[in-house]
PDB file of N, CA and C in Angstrom:
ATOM      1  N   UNK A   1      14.482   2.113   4.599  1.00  0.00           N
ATOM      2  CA  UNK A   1      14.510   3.540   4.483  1.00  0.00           C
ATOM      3  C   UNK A   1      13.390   3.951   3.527  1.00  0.00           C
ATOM      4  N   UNK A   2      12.624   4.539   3.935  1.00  0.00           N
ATOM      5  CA  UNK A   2      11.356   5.421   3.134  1.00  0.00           C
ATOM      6  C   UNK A   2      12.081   6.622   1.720  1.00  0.00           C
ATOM      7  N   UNK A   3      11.528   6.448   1.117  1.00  0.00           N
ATOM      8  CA  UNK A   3      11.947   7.244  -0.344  1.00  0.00           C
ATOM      9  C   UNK A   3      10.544   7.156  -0.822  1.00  0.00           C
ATOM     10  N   UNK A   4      10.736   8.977  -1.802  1.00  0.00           N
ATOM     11  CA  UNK A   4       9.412   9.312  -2.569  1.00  0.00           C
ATOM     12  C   UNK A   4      10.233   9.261  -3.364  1.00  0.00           C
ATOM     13  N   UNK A   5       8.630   9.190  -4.924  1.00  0.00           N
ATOM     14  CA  UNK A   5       9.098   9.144  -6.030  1.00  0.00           C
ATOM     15  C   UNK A   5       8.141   9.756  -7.070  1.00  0.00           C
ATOM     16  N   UNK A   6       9.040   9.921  -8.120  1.00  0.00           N
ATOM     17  CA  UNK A   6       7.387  10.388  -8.974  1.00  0.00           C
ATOM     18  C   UNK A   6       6.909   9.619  -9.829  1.00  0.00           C
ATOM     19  N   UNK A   7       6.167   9.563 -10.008  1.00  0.00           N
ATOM     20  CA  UNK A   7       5.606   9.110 -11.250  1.00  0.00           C
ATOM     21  C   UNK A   7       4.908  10.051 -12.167  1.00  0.00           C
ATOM     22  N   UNK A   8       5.186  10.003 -14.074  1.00  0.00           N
ATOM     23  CA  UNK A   8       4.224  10.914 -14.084  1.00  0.00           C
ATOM     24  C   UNK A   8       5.058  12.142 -13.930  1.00  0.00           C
ATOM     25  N   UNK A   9       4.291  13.782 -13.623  1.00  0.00           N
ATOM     26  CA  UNK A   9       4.243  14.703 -13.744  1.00  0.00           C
ATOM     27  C   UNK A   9       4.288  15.240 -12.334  1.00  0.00           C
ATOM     28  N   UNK A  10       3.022  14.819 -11.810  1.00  0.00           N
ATOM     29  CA  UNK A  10       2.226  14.534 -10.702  1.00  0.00           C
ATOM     30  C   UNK A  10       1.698  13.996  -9.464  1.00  0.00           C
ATOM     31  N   UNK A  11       2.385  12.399  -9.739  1.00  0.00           N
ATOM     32  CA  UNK A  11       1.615  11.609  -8.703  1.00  0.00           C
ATOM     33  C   UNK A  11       3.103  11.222  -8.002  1.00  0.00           C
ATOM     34  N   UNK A  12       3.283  11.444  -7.118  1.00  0.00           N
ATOM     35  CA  UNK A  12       4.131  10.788  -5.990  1.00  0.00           C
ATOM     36  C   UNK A  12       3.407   9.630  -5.102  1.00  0.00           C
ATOM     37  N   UNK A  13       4.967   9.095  -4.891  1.00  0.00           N
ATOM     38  CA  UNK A  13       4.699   8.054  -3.996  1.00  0.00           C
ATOM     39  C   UNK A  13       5.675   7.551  -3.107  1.00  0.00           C
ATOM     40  N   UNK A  14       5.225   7.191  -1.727  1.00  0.00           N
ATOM     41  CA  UNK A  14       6.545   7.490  -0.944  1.00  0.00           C
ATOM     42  C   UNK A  14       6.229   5.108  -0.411  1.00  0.00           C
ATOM     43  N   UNK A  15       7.650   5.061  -0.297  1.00  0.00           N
ATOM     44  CA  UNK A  15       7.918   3.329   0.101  1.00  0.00           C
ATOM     45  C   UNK A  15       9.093   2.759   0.251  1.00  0.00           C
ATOM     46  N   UNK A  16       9.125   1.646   0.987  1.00  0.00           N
ATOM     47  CA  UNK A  16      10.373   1.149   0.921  1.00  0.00           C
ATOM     48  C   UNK A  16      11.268   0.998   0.105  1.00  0.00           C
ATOM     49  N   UNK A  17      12.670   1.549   0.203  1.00  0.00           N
ATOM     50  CA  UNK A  17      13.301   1.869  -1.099  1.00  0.00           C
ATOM     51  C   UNK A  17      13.690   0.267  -1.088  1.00  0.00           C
ATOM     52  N   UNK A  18      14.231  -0.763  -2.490  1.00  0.00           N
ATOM     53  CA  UNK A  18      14.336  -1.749  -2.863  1.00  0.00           C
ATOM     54  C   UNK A  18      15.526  -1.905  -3.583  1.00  0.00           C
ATOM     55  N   UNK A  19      15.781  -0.757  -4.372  1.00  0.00           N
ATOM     56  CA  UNK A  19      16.652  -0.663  -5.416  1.00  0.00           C
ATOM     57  C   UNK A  19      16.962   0.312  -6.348  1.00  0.00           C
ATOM     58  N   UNK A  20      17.855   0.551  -7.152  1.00  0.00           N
ATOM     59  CA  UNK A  20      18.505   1.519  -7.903  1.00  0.00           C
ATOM     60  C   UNK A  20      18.409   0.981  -9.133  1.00  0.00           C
ATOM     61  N   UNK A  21      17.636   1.294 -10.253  1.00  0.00           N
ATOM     62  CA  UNK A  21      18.005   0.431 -11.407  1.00  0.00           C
ATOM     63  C   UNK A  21      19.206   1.300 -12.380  1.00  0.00           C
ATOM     64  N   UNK A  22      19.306   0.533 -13.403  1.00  0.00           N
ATOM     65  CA  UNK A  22      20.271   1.354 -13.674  1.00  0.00           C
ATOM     66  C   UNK A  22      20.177   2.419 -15.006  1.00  0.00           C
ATOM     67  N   UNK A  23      18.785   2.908 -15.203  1.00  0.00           N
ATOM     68  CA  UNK A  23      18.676   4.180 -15.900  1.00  0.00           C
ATOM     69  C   UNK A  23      18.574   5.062 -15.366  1.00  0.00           C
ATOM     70  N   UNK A  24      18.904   5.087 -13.939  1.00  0.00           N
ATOM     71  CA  UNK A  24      18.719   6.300 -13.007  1.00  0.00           C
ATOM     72  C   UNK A  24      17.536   6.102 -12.075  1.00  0.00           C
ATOM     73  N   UNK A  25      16.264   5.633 -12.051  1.00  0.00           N
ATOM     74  CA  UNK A  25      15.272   5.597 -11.893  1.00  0.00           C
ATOM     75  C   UNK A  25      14.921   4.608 -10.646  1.00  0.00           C
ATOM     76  N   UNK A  26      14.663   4.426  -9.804  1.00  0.00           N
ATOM     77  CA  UNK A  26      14.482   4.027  -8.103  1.00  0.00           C
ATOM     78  C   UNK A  26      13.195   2.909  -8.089  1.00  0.00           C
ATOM     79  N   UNK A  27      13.326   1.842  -7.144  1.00  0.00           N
ATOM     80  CA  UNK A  27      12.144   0.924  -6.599  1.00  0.00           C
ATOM     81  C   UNK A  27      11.894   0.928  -5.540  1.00  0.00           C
ATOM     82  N   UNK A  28      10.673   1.257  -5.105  1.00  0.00           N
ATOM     83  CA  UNK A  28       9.781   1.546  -4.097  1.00  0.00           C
ATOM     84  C   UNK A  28       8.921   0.112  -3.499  1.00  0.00           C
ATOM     85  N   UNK A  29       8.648  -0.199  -2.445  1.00  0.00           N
ATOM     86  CA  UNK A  29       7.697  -1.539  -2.096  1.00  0.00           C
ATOM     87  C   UNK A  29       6.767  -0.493  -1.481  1.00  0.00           C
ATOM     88  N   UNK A  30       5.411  -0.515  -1.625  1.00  0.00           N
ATOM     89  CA  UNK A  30       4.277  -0.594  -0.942  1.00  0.00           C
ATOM     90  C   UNK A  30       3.895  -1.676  -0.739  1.00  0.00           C
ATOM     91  N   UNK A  31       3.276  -2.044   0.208  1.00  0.00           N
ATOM     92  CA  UNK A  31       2.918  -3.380   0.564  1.00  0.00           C
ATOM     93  C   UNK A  31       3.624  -4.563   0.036  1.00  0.00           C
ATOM     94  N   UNK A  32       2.644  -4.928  -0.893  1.00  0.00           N
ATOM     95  CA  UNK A  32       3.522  -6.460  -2.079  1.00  0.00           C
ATOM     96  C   UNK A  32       3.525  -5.559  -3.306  1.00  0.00           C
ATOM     97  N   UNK A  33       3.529  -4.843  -3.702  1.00  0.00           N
ATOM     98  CA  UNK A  33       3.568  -3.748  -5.044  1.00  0.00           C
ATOM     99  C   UNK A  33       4.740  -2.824  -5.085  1.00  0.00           C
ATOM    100  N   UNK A  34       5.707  -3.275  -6.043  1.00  0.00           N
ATOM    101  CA  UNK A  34       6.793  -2.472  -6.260  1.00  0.00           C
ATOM    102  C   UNK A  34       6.529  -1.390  -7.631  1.00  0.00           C
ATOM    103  N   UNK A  35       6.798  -0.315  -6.909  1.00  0.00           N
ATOM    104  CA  UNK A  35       6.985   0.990  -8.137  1.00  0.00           C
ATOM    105  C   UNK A  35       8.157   1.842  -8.657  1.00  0.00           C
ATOM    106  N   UNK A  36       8.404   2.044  -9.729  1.00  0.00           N
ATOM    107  CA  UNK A  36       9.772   2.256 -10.245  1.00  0.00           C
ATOM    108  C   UNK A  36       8.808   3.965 -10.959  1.00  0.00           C
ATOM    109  N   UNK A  37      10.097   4.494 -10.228  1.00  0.00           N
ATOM    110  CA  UNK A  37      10.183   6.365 -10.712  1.00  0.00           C
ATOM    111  C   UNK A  37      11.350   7.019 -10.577  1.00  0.00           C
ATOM    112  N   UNK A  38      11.451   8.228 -10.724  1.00  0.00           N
ATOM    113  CA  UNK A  38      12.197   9.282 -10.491  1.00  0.00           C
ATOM    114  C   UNK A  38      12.474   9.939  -8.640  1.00  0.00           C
ATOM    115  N   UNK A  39      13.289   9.517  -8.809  1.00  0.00           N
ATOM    116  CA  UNK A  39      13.790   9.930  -6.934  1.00  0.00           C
ATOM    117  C   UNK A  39      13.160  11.346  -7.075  1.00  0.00           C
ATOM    118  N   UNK A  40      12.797  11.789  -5.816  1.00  0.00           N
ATOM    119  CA  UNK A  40      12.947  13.101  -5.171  1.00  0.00           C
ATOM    120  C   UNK A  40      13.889  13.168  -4.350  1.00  0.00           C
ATOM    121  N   UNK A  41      14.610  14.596  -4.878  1.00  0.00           N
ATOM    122  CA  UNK A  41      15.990  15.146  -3.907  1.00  0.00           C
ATOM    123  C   UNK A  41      14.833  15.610  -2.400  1.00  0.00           C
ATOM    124  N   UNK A  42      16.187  15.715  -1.417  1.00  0.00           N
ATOM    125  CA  UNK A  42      15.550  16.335  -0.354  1.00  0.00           C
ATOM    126  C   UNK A  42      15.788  17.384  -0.517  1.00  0.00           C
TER     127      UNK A  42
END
């Protein structure tokens, strides 16, 4: 399932969701590169 995220202020990024950590904050896979941010609501 595809999920954006933010990073930042500014920079979004949308990827395979991976995981939920547990300060609230979401993991994303792009390619081999996992990124951890702030979910966007729909």
């Amino acid at each position: 399932m595809l999920r954006t995220i933010l990073i930042g202020s500014s920079v979004s990024i949308q990827g395979v969701f991976e995981r939920q950590l547990e300060c609230g904050r979401i993991l994303v896979r792009v390619g081999d590169t996992l990124f951890a941010g702030r979910p966007v609501s729909a």
